[in-house]
C-alpha atoms as a PDB file:
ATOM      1  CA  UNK A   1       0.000   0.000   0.000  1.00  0.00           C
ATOM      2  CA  UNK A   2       2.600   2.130   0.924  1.00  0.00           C
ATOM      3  CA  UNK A   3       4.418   1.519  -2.074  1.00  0.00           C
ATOM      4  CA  UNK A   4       1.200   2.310  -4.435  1.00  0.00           C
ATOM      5  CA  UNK A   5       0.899   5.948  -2.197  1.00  0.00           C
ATOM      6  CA  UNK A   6       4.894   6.371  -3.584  1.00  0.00           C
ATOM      7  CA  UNK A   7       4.341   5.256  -7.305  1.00  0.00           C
ATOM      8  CA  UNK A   8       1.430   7.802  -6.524  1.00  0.00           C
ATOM      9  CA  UNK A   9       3.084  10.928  -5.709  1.00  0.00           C
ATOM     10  CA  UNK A  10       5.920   9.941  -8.455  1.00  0.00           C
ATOM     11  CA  UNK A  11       3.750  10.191 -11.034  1.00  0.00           C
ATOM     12  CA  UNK A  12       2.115  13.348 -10.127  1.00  0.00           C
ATOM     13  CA  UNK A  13       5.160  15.140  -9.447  1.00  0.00           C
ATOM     14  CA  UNK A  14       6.650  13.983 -12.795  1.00  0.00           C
ATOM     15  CA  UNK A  15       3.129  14.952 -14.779  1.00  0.00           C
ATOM     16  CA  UNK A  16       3.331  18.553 -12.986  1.00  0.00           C
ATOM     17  CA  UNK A  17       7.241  18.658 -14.442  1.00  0.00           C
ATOM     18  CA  UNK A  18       5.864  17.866 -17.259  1.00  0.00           C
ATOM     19  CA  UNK A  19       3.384  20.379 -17.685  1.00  0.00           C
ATOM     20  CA  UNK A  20       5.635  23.122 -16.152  1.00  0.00           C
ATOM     21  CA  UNK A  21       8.148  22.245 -19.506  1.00  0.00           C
ATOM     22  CA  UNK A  22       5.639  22.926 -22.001  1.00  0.00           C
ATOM     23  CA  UNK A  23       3.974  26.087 -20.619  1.00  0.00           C
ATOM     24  CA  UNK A  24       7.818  26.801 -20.705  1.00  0.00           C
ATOM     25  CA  UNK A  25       8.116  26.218 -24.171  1.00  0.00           C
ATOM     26  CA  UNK A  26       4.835  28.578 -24.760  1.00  0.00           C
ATOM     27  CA  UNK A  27       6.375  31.886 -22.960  1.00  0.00           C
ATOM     28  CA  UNK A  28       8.961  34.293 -25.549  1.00  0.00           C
ATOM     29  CA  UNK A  29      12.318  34.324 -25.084  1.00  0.00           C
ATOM     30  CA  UNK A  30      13.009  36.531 -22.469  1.00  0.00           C
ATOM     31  CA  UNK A  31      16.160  39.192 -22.521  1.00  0.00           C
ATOM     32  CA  UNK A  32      17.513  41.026 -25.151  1.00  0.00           C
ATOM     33  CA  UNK A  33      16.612  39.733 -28.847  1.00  0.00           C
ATOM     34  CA  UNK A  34      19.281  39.036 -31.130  1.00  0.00           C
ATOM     35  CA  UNK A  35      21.222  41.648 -33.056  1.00  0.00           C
ATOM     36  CA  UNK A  36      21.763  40.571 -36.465  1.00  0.00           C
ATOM     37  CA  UNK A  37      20.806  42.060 -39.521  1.00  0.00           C
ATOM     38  CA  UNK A  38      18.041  39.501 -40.118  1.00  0.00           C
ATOM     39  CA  UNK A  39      16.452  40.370 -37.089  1.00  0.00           C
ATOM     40  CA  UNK A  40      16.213  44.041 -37.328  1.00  0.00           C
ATOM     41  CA  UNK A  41      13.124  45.122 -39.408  1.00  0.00           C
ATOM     42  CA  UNK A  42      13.319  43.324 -42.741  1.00  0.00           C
ATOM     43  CA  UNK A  43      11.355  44.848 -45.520  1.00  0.00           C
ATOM     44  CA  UNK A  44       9.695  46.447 -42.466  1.00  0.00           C
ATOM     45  CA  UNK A  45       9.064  43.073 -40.991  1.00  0.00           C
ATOM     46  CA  UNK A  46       8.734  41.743 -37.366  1.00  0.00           C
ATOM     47  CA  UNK A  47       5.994  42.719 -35.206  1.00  0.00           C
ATOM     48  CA  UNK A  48       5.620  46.542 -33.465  1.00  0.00           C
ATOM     49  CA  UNK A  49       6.100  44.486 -30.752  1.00  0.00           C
ATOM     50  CA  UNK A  50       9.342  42.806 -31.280  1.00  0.00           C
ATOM     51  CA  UNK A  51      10.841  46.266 -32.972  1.00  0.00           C
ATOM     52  CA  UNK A  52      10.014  48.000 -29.687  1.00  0.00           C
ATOM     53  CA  UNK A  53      11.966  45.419 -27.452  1.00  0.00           C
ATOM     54  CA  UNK A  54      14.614  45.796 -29.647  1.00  0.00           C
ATOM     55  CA  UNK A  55      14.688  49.580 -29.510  1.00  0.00           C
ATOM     56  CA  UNK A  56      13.716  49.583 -25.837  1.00  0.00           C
ATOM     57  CA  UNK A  57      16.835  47.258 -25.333  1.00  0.00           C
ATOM     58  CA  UNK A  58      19.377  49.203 -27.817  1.00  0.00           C
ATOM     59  CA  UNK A  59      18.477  52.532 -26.617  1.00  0.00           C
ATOM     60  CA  UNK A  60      17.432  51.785 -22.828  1.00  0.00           C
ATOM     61  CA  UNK A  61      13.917  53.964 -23.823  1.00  0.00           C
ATOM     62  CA  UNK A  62      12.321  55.103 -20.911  1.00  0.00           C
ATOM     63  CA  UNK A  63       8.177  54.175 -20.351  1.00  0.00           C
ATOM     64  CA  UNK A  64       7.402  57.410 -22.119  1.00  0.00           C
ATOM     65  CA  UNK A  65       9.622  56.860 -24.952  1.00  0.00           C
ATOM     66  CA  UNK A  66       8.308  53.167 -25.447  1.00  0.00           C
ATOM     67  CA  UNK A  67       5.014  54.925 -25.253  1.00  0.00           C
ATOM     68  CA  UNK A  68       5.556  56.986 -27.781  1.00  0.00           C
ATOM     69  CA  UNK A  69       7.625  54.720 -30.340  1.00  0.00           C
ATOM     70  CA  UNK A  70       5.012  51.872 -30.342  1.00  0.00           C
ATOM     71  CA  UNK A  71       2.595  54.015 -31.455  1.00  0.00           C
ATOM     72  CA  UNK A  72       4.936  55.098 -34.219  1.00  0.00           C
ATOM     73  CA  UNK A  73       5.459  51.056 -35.347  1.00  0.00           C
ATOM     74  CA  UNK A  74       1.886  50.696 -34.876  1.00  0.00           C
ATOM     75  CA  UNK A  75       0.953  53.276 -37.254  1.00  0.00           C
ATOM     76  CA  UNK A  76       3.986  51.806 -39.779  1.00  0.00           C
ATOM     77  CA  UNK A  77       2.595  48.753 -39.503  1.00  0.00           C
ATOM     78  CA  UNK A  78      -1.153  49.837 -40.463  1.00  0.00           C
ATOM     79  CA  UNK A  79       0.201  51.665 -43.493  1.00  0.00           C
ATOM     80  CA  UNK A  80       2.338  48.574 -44.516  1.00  0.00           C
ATOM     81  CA  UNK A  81      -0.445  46.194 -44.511  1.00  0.00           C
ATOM     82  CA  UNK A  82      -2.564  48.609 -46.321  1.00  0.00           C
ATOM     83  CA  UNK A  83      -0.091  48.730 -49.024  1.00  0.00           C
ATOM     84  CA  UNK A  84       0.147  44.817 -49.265  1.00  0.00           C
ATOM     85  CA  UNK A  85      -2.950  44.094 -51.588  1.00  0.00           C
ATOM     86  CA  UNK A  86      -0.124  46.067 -53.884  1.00  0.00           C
ATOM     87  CA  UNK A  87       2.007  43.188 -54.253  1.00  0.00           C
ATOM     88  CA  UNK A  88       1.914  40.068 -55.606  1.00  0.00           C
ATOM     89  CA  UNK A  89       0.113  36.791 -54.446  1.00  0.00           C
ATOM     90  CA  UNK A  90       0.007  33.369 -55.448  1.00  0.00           C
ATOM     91  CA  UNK A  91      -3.757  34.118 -56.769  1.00  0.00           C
ATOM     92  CA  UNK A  92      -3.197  37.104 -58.447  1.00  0.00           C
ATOM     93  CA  UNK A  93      -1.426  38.527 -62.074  1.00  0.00           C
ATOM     94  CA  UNK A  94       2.381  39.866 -60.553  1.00  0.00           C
ATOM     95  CA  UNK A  95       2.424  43.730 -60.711  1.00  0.00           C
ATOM     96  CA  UNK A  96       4.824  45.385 -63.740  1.00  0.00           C
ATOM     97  CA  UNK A  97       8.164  45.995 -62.596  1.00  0.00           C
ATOM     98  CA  UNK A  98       7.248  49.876 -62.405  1.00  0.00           C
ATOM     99  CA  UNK A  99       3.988  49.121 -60.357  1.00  0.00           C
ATOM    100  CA  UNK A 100       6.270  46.729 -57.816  1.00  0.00           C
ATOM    101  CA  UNK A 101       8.731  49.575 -57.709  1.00  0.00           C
ATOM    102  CA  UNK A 102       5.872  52.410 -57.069  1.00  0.00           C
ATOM    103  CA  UNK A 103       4.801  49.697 -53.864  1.00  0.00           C
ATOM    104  CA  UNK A 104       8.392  50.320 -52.294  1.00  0.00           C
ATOM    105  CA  UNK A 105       9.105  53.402 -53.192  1.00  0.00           C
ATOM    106  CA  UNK A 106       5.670  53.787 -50.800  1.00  0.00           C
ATOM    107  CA  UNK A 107       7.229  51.740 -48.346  1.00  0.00           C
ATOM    108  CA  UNK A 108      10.543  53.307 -47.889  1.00  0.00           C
ATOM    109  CA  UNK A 109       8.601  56.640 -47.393  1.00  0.00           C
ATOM    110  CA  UNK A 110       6.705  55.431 -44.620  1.00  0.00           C
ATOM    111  CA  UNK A 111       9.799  53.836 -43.139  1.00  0.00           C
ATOM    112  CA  UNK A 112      11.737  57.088 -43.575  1.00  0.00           C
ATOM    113  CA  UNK A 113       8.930  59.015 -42.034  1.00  0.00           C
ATOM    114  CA  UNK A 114       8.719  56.383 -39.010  1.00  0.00           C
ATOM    115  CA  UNK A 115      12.289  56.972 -38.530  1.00  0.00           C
ATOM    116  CA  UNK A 116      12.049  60.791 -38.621  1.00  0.00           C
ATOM    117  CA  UNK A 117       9.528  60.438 -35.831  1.00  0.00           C
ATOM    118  CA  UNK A 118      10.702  58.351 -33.669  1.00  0.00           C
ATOM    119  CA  UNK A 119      13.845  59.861 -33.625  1.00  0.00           C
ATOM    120  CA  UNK A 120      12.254  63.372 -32.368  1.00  0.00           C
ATOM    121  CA  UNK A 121      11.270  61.496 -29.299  1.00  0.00           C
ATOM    122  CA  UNK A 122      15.206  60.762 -28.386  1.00  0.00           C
ATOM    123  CA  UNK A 123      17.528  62.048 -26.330  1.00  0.00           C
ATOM    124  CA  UNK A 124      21.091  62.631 -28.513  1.00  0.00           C
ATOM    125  CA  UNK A 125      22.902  59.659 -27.003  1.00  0.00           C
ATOM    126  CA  UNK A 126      19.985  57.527 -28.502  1.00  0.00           C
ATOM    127  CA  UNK A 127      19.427  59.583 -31.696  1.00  0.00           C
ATOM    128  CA  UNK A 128      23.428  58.442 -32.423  1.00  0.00           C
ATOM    129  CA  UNK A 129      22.242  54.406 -31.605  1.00  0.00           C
ATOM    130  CA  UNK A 130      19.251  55.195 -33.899  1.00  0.00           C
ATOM    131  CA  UNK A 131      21.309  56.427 -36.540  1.00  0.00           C
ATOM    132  CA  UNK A 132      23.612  53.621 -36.708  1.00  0.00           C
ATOM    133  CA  UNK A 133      20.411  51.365 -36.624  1.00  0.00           C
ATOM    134  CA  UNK A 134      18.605  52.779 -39.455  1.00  0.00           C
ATOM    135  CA  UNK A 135      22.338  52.994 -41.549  1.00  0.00           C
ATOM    136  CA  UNK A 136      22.824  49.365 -40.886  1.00  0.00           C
ATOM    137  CA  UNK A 137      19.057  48.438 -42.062  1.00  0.00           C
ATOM    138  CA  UNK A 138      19.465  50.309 -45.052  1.00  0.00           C
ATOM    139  CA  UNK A 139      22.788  48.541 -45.896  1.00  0.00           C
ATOM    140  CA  UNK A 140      20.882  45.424 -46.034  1.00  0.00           C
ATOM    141  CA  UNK A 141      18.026  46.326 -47.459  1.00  0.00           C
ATOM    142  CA  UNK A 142      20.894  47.809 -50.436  1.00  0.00           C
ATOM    143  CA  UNK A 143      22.786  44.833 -50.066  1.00  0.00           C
ATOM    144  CA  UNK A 144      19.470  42.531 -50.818  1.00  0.00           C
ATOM    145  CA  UNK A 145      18.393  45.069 -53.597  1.00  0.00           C
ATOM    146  CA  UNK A 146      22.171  44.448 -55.241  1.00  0.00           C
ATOM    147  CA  UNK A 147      21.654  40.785 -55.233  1.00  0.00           C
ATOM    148  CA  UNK A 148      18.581  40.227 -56.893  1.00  0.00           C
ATOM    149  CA  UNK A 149      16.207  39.448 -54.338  1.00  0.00           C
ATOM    150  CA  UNK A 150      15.498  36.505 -56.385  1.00  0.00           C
ATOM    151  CA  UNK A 151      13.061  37.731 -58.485  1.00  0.00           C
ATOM    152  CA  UNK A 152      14.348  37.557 -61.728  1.00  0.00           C
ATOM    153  CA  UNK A 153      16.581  34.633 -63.487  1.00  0.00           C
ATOM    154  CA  UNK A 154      19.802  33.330 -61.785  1.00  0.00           C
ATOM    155  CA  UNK A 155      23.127  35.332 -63.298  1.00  0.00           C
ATOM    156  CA  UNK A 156      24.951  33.396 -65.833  1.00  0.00           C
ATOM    157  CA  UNK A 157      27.485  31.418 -64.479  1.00  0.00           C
ATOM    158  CA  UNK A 158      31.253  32.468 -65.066  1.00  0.00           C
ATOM    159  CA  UNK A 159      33.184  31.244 -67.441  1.00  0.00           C
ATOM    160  CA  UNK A 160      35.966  28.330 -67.483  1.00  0.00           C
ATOM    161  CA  UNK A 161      38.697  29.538 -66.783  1.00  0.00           C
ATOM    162  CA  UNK A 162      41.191  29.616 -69.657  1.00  0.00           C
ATOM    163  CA  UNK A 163      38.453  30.475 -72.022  1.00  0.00           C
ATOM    164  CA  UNK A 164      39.235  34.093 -72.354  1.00  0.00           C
END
């Protein structure tokens, strides 16, 4: 009988283990999130949310600050999924070239605005951070622009060598 009470009491402290790992597994990742370029705001995505615990973390923004720049990314976001019917789908004919560039021209204005904002609301220590932010996602978004995005056909491959 004892033994029974033991097996018991096993059990239920393993199940409760159990359950305490997955609800785990369900929370965010707490701390900082990661710094790399793929993580910061590409083609204006990620969440408001996850952009303002990045800037919170990289600028150490104070509760009025956070206040203020999530309703900036809030508004971003509204205009960038109003702009999204724009682009192509898999159900629909793709946009000309000039159309497709009209849609980003829109979207780099509304970034660049965004920007302009939220850097009124910092102090010039953060405005420097912000800066070097903003330089870095525009270096990517160059960077992705440069190689092709993958939208059109693969570049031809080089030659042999010796075949000049």
């Amino acid at each position: 009988m004892k033994m029974t009470k033991w097996k018991l009491a096993a059990s239920c402290a393993l199940l409760g283990l159990c359950t305490l790992t997955l609800h785990a597994q369900d929370e965010p990742p707490q701390g900082p999130p990661p710094d790399g370029p793929h993580e910061q705001w590409r083609g204006g995505g990620g969440s408001p949310q996850r952009q303002l615990a990045m800037l919170t973390h990289r600028l150490n923004l104070t509760a009025d600050q956070q206040t203020g720049v999530k309703a900036l990314l809030e508004q971003q976001s509204t205009q960038f999924k109003a702009l999204r019917p724009a682009l192509p789908s898999e159900s629909s004919t793709p946009p000309t070239p000039e159309a497709l560039a009209a849609v980003h021209k829109q979207f780099d204005a509304i970034r660049d605005e965004t920007d302009t904002k939220i850097a009124s609301l910092l102090n010039d220590e953060q405005k420097k951070t912000y800066a070097e932010i903003v330089a870095k996602r525009k270096a990517a978004e160059a960077r992705r622009e440069s190689e092709g995005d993958g939208d059109g056909p693969p570049p031809p491959p080089p030659p042999p060598p010796g075949d000049n």
